[in-house]
N, C-alpha and C. Protein backbone atom coordinates (compact mmCIF):
# COMPACT_ATOMS: atom_id res chain seq x y z
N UNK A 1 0.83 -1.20 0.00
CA UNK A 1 0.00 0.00 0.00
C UNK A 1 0.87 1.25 0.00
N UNK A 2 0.35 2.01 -0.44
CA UNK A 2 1.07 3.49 -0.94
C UNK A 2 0.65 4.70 0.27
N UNK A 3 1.60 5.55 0.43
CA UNK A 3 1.28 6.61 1.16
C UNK A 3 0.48 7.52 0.55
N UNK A 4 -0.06 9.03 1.28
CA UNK A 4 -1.04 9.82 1.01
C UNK A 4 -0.56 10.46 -0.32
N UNK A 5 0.74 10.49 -0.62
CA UNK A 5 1.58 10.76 -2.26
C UNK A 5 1.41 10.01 -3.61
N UNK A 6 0.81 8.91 -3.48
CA UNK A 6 0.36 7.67 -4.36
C UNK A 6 -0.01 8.61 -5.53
N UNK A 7 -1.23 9.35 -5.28
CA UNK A 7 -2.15 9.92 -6.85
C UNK A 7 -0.74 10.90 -7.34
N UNK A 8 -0.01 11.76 -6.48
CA UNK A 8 1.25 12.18 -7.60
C UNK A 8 2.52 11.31 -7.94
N UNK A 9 2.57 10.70 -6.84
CA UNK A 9 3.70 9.92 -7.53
C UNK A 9 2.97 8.71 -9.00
N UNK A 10 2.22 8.66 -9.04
CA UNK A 10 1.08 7.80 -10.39
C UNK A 10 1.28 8.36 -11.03
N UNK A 11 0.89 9.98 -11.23
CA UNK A 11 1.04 10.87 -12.52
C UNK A 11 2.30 10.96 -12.76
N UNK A 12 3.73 11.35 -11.79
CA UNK A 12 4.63 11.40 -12.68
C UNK A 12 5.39 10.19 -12.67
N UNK A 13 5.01 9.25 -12.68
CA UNK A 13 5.37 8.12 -12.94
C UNK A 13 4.91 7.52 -14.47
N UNK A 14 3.75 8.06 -15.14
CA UNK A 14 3.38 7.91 -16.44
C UNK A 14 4.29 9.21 -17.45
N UNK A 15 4.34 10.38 -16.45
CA UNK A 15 5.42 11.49 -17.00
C UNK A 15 6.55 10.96 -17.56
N UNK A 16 7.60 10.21 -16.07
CA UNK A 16 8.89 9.64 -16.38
C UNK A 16 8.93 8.02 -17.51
N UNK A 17 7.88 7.87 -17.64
CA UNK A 17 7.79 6.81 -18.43
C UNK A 17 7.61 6.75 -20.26
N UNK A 18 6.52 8.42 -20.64
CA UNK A 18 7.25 8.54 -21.43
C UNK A 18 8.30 9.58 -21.74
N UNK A 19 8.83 10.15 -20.16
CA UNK A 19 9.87 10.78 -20.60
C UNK A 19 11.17 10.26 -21.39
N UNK A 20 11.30 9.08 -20.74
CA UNK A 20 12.69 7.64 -21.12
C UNK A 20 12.13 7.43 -22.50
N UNK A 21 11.28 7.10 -23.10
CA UNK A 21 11.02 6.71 -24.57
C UNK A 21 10.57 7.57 -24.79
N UNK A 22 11.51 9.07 -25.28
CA UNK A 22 10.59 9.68 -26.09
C UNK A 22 12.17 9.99 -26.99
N UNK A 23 12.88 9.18 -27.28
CA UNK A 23 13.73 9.02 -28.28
C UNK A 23 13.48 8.47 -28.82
N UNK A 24 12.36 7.77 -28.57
CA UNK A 24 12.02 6.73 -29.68
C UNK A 24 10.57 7.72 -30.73
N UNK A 25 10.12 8.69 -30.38
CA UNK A 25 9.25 9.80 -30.49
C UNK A 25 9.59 10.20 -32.07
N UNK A 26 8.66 10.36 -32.77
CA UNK A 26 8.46 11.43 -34.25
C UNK A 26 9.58 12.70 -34.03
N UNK A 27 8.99 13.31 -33.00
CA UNK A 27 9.79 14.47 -32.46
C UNK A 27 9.77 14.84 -31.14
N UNK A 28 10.81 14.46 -30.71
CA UNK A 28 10.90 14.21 -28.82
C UNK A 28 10.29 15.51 -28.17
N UNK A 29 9.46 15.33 -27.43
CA UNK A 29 8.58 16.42 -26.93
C UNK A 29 8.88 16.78 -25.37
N UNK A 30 8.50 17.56 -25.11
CA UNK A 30 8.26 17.78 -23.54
C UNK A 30 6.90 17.03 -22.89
N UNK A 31 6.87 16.61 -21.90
CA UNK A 31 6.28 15.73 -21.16
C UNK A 31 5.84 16.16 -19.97
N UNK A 32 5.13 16.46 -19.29
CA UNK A 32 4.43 17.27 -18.22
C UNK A 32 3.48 16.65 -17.41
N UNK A 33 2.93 16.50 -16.22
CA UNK A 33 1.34 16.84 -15.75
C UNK A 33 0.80 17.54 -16.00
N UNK A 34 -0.29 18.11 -16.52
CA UNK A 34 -0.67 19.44 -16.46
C UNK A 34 -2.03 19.59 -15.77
N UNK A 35 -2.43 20.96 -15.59
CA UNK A 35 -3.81 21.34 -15.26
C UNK A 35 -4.81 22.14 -15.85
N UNK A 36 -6.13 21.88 -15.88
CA UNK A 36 -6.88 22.08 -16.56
C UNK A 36 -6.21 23.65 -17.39
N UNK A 37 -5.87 24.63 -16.67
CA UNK A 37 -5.35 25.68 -17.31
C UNK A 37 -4.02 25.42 -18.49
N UNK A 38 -3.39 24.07 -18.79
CA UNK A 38 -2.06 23.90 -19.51
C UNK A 38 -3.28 23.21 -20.47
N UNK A 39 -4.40 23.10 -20.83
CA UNK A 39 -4.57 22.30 -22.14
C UNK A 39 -5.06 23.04 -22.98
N UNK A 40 -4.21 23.66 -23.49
CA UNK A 40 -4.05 24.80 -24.54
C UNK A 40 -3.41 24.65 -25.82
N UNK A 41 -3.80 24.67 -26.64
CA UNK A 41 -2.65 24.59 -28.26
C UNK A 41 -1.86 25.77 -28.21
N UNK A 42 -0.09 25.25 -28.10
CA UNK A 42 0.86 26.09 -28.37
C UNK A 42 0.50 27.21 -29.52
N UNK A 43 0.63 28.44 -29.48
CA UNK A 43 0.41 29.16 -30.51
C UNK A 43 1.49 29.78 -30.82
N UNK A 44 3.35 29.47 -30.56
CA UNK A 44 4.05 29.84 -31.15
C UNK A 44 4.71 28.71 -32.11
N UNK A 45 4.53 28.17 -32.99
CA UNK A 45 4.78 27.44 -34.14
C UNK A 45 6.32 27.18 -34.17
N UNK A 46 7.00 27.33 -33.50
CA UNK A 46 8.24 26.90 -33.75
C UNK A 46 8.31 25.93 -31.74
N UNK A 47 7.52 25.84 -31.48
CA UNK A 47 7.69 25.42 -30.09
C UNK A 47 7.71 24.52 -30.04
N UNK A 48 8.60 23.57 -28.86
CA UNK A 48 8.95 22.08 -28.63
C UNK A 48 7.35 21.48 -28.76
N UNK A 49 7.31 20.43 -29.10
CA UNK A 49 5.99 19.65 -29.09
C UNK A 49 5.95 19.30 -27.32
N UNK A 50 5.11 19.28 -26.90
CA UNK A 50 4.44 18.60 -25.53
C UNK A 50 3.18 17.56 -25.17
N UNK A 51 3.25 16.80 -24.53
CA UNK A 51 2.43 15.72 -24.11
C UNK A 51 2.22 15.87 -22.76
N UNK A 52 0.62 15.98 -22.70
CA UNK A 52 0.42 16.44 -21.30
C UNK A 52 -0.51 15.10 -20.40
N UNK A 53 0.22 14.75 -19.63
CA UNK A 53 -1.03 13.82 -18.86
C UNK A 53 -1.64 14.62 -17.68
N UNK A 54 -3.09 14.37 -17.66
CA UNK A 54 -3.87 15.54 -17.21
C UNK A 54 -4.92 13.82 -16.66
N UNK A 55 -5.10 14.19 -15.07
CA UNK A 55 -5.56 13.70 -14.19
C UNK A 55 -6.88 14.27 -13.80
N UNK A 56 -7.49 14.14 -14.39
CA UNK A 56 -9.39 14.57 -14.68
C UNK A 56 -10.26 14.05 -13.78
N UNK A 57 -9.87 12.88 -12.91
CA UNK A 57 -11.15 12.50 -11.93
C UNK A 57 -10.30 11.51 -11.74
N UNK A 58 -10.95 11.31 -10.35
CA UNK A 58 -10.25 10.49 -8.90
C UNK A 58 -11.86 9.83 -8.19
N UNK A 59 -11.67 8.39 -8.05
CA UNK A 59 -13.05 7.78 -7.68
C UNK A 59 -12.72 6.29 -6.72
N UNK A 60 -13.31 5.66 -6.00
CA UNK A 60 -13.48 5.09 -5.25
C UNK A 60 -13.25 3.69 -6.45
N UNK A 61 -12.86 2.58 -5.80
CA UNK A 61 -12.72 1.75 -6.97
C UNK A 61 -14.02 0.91 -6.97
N UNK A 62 -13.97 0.90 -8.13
CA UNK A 62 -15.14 -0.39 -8.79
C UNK A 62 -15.30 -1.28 -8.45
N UNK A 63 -13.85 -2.11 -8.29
CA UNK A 63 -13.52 -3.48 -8.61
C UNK A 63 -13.63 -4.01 -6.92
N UNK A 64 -12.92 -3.02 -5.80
CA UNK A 64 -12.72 -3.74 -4.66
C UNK A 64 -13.39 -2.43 -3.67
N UNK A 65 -14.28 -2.10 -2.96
CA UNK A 65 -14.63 -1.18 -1.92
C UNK A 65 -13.98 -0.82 -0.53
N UNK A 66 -14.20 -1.95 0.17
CA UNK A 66 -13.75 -2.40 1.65
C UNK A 66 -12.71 -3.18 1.78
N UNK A 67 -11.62 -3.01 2.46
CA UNK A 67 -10.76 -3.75 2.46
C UNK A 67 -10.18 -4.27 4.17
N UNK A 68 -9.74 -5.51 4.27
CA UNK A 68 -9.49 -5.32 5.84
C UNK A 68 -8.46 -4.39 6.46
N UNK A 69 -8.24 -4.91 8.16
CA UNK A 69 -7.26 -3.77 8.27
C UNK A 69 -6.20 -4.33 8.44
N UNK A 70 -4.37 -3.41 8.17
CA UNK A 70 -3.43 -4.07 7.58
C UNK A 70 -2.89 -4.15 8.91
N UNK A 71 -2.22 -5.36 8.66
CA UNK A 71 -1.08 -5.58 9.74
C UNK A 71 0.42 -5.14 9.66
N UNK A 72 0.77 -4.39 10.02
CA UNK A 72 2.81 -4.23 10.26
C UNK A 72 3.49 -5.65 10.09
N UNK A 73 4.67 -5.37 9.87
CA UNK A 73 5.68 -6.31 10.61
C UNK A 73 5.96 -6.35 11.68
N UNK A 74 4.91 -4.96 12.35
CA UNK A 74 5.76 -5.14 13.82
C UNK A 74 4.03 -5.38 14.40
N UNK A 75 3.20 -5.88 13.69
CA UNK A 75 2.13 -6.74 14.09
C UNK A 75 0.81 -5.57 14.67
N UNK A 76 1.12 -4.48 14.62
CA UNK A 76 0.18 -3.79 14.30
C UNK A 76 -1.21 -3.81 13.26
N UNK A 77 -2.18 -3.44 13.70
CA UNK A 77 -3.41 -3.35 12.91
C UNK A 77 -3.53 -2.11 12.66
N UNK A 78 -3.73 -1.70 11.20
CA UNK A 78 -3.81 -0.46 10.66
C UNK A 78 -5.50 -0.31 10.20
N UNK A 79 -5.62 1.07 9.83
CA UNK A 79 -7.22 1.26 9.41
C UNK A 79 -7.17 0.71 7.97
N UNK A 80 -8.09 0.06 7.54
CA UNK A 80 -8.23 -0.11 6.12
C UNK A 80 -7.78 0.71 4.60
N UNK A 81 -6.67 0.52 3.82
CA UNK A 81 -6.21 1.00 2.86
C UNK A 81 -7.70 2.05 2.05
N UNK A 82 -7.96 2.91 1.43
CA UNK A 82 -8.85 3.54 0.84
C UNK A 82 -8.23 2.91 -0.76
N UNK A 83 -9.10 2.28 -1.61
CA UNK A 83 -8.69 1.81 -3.10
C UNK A 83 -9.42 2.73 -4.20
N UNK A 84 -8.28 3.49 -4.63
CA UNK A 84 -8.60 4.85 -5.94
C UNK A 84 -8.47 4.82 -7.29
N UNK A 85 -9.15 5.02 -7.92
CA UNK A 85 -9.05 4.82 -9.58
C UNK A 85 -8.76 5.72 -9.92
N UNK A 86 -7.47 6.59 -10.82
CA UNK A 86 -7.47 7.82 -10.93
C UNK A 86 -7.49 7.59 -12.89
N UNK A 87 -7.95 8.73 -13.63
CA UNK A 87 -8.58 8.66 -14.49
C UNK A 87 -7.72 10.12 -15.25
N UNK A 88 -6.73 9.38 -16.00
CA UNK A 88 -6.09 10.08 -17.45
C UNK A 88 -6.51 10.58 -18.52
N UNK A 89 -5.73 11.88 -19.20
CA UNK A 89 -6.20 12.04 -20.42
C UNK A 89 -4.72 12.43 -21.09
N UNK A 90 -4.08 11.66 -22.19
CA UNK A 90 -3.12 11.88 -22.58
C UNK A 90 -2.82 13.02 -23.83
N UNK A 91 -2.68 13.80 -23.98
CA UNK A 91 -2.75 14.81 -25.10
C UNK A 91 -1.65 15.07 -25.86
N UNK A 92 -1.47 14.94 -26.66
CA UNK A 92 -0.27 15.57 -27.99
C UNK A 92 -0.75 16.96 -28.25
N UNK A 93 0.38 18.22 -28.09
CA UNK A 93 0.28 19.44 -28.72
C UNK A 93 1.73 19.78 -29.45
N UNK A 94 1.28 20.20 -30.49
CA UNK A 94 2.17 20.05 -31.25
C UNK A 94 1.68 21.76 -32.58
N UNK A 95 2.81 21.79 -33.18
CA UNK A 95 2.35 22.96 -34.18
C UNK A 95 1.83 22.90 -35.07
N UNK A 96 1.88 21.50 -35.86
CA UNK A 96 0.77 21.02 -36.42
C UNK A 96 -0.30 19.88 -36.73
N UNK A 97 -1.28 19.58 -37.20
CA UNK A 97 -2.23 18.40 -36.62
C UNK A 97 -1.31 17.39 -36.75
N UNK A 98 -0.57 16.77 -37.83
CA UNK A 98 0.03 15.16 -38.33
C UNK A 98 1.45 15.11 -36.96
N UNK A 99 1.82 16.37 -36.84
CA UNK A 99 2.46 16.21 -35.61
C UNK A 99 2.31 15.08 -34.41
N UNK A 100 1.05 16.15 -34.01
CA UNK A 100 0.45 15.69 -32.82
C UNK A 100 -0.05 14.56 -32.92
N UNK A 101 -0.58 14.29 -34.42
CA UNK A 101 -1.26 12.59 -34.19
C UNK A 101 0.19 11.59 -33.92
N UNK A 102 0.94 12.65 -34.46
CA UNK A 102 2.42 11.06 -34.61
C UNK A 102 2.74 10.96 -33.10
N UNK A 103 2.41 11.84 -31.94
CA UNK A 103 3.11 12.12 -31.16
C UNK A 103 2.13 11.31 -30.19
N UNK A 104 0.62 11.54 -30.43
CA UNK A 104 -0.52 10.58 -30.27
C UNK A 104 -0.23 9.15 -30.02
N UNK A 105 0.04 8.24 -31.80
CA UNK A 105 0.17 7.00 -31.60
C UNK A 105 1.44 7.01 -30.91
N UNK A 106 2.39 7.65 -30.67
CA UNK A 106 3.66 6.75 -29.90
C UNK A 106 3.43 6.79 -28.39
N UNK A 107 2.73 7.99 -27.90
CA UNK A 107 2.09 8.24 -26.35
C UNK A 107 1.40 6.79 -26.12
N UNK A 108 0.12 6.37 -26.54
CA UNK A 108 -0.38 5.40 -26.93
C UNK A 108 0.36 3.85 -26.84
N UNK A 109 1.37 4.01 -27.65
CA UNK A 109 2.33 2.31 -27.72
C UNK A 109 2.84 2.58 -26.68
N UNK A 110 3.81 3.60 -26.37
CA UNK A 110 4.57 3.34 -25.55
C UNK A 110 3.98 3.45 -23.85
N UNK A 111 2.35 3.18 -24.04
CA UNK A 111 1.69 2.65 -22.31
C UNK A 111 1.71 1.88 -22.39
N UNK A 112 0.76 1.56 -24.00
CA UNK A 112 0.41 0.01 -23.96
C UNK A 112 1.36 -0.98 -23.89
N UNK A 113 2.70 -0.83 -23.70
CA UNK A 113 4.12 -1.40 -24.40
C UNK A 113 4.37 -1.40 -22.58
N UNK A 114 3.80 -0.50 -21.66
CA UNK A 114 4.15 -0.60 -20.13
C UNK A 114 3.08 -0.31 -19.29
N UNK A 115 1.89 -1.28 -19.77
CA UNK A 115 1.02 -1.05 -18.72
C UNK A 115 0.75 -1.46 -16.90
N UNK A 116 1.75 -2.08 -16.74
CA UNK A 116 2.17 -1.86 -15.17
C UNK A 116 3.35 -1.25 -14.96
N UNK A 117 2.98 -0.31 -14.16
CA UNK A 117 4.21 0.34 -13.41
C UNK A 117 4.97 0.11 -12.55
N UNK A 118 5.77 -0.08 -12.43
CA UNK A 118 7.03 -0.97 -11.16
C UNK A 118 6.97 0.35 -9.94
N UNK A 119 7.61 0.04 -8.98
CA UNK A 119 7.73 0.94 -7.79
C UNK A 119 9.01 1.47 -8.39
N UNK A 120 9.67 0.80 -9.28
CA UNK A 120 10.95 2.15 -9.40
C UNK A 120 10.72 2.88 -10.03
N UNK A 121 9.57 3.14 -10.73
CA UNK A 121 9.13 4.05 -11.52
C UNK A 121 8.61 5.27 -10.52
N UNK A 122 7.42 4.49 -10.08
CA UNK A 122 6.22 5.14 -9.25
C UNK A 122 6.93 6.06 -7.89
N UNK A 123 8.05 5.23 -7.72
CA UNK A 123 9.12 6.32 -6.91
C UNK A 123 10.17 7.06 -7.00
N UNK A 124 10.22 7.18 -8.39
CA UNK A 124 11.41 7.89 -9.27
C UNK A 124 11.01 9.88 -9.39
N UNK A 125 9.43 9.71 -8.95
CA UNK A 125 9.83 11.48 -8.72
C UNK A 125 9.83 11.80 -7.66
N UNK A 126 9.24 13.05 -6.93
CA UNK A 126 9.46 13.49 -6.10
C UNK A 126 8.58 13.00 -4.41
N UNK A 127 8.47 11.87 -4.84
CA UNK A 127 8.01 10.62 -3.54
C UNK A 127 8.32 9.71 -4.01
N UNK A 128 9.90 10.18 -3.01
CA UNK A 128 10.92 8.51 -3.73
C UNK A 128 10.34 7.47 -2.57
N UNK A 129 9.21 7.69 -2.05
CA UNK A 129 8.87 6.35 -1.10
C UNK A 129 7.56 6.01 -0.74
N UNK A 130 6.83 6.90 -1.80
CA UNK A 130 5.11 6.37 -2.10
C UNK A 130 4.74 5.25 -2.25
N UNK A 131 5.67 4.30 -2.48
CA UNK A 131 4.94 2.91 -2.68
C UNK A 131 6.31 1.76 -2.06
N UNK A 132 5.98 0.57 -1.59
CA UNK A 132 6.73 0.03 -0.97
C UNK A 132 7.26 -0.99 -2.88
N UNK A 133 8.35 -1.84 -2.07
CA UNK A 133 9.21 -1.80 -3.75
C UNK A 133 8.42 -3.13 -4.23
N UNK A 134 7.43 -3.74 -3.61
CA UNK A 134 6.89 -5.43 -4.25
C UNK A 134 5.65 -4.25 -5.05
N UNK A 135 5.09 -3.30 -5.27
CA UNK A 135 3.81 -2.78 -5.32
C UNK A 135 4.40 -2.08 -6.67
N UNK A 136 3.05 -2.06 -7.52
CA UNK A 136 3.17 -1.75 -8.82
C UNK A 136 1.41 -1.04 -9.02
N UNK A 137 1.29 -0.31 -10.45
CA UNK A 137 -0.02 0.14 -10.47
C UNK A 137 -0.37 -0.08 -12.36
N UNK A 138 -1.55 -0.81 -11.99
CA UNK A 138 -1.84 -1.16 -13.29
C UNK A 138 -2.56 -0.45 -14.09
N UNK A 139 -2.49 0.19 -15.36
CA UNK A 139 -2.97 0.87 -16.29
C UNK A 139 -3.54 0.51 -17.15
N UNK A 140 -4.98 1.19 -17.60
CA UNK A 140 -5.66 0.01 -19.07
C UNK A 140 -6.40 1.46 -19.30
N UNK A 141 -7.07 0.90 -20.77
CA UNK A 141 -7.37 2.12 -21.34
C UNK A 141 -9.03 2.63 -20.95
N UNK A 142 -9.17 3.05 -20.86
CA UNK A 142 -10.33 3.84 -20.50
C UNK A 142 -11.69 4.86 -21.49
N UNK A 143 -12.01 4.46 -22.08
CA UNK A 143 -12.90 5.55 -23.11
C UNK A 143 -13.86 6.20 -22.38
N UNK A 144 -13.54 7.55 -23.15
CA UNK A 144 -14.47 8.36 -22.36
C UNK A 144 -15.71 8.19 -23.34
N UNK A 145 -17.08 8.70 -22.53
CA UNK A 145 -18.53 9.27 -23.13
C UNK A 145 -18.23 10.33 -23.82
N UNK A 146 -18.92 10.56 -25.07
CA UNK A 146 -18.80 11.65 -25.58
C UNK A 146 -19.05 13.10 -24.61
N UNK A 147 -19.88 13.08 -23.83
CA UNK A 147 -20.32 13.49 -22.67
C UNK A 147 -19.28 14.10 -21.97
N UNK A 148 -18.61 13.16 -21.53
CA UNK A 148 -17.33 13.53 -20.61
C UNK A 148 -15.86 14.27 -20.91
N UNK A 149 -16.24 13.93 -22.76
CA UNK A 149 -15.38 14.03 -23.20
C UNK A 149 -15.47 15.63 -23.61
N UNK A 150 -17.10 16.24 -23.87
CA UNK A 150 -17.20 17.93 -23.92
C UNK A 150 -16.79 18.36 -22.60
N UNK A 151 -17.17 17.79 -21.40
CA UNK A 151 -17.26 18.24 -19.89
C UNK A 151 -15.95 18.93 -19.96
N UNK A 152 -15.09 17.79 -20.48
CA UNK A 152 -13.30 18.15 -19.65
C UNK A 152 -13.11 19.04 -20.88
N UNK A 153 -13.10 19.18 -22.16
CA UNK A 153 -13.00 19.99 -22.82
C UNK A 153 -13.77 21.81 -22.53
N UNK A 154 -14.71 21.73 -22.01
CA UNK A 154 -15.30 22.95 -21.62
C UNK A 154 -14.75 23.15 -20.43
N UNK A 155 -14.14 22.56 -19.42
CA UNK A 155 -13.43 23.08 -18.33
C UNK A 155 -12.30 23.60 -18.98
N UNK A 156 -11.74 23.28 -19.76
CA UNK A 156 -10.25 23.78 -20.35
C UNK A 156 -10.39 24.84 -20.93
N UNK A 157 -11.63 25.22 -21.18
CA UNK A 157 -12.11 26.53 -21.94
C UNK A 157 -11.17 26.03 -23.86
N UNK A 158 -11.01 25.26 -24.65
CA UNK A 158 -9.90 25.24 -25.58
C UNK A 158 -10.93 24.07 -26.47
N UNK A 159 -10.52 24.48 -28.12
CA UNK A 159 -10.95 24.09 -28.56
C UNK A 159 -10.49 21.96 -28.09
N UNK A 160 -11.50 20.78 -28.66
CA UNK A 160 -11.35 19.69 -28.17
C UNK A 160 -10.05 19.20 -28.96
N UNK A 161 -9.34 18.26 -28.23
CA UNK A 161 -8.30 18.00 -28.67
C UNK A 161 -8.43 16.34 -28.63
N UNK A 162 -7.53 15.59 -29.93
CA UNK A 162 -7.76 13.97 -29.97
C UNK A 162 -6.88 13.70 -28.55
N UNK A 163 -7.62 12.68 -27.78
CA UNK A 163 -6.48 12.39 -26.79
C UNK A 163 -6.84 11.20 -26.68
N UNK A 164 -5.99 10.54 -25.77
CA UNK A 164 -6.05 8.82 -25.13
C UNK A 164 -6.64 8.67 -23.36
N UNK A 165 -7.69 8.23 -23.63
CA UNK A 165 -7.82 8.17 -21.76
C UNK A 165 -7.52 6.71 -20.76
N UNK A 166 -6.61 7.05 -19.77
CA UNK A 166 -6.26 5.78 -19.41
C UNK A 166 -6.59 6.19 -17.94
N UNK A 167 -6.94 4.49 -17.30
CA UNK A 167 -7.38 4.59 -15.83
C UNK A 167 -6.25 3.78 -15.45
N UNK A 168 -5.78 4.50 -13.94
CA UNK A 168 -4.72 3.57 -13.20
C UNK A 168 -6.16 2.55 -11.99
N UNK A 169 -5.71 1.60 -12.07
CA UNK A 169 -6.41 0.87 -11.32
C UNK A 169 -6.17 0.99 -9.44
N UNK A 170 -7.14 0.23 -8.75
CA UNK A 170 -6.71 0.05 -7.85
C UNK A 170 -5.35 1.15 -7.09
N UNK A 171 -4.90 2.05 -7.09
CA UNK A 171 -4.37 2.49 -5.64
C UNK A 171 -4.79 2.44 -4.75
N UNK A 172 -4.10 2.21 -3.91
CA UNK A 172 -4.06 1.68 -2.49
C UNK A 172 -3.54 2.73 -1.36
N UNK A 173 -4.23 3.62 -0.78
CA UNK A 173 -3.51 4.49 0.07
C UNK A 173 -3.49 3.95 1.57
N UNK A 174 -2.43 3.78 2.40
CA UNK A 174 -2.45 3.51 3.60
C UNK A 174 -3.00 4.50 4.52
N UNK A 175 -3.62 3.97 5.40
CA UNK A 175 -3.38 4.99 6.90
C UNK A 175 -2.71 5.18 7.52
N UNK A 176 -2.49 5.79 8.16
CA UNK A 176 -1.46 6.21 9.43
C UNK A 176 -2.01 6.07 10.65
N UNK A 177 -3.26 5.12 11.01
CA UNK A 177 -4.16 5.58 12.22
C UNK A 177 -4.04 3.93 12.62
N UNK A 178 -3.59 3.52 13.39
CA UNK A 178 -3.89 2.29 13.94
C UNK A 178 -5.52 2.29 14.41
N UNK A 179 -5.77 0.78 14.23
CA UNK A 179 -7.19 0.25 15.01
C UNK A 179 -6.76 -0.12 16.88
N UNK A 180 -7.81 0.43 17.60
CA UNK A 180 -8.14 0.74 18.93
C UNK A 180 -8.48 -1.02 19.07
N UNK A 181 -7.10 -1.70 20.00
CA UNK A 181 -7.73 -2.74 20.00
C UNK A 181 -7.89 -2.90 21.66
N UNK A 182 -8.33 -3.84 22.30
CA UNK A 182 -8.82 -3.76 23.44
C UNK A 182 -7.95 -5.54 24.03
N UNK A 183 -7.97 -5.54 25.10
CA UNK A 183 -7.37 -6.98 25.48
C UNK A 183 -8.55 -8.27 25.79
N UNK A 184 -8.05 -9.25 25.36
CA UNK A 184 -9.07 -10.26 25.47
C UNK A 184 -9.49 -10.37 27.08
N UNK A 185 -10.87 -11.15 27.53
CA UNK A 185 -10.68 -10.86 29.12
C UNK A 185 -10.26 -11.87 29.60
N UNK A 186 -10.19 -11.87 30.65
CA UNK A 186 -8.93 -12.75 31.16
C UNK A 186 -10.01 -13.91 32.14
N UNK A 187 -10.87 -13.45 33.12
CA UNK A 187 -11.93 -13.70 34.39
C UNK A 187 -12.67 -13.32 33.79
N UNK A 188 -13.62 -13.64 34.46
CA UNK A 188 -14.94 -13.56 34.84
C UNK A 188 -15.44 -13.01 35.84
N UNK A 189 -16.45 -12.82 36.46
CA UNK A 189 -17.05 -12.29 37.40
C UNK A 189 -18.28 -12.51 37.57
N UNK A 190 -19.35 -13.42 38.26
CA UNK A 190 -20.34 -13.45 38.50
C UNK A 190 -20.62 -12.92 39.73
N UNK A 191 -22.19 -12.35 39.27
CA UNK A 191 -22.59 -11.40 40.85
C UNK A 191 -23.99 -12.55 40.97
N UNK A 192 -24.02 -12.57 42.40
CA UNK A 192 -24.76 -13.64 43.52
C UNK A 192 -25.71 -12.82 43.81
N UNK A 193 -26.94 -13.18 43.98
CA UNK A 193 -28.02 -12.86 44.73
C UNK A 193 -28.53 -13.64 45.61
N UNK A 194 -28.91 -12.88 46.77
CA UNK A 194 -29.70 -14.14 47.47
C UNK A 194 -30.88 -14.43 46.85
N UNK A 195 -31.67 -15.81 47.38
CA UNK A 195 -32.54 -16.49 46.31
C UNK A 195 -33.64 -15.46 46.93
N UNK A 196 -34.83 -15.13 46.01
CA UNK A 196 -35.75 -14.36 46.60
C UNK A 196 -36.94 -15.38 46.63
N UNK A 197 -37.65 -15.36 48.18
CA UNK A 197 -38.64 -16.46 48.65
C UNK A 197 -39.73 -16.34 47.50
N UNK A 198 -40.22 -17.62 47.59
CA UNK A 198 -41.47 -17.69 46.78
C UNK A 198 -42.78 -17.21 47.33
């Protein structure tokens, strides 16, 4: 299970992932998180191409709700992990459209080419210890509703742009709150009455 850093160390962990293959790229771009305010088309035409992964919604998972509570090595009971689906949108901007699509399909291969993430990844930015080193986070693709797909576009205020949407599965955030446990009892105690006459 991952600390309260999990949802950023996830995002730039898909950052640093295609930061490393983007020599293999049409035209090696800049690579970012961004926020709703960065999904903008470059409007100076000579500008590095960029790929923005943009983290659009965060939800309770599907797949698993409740989970028990964790034990330490040092045999502690912890409060139950919270399990989060966080929900991608990968974007190519580029100066011109065939650009961005080239920059598109290689964003694209090169997830599908690493759709689990190792902990040396997931701890390679700036929470070098968000996730313990057996723990990995799995990625699959995600389509949006056309619906969802104006929503996040009208938050960006910018015309719609082709993108890829991918969901990280399952994160796992730990607590920090141990469970209140109590000691088994040990005795008994019965209380006596005298018998009351008939």
């Amino acid at each position: 299970m991952a600390s309260t850093a999990a949802i950023a160390a996830t995002s730039e962990a898909i950052v640093a992932l295609l930061t490393r293959a983007k020599s293999r790229a049409p035209t090696p771009p800049d690579v970012k998180v961004a926020a709703a305010d960065d999904l903008v088309a470059p409007t100076d035409t000579s500008a590095t191409p960029v790929v923005t992964v943009f983290l659009h919604r965060v939800g309770m998972s599907s797949v698993q709700r409740t989970f028990p509570a964790h034990v330490t090595a040092t045999g502690e009971r912890m409060k139950p992990p919270v399990p989060l689906d966080l929900w991608y949108l990968i974007t190519a901007w580029a100066a011109t459209p065939v650009t961005q699509q080239l920059l598109l399909g290689w964003a694209v291969r090169t997830i599908e080419d690493n759709l689990a993430l190792p902990a040396t990844l997931l701890n390679a930015g700036t929470s070098t210890n968000a996730f313990r080193p057996d723990e990995s986070v799995e990625l699959a693709w995600a389509p949006l509703t056309s619906t969802e797909e104006t929503e996040i576009w009208q938050v960006a205020q910018t015309a719609h742009q082709p993108s890829a949407s991918y969901l990280a599965r399952m994160v796992l955030i730990a607590s920090e709150d141990s469970v209140h446990e109590y000691p088994h009892a040990q005795t008994t105690d019965f209380a006596y009455t005298s018998e009351v006459p008939a």
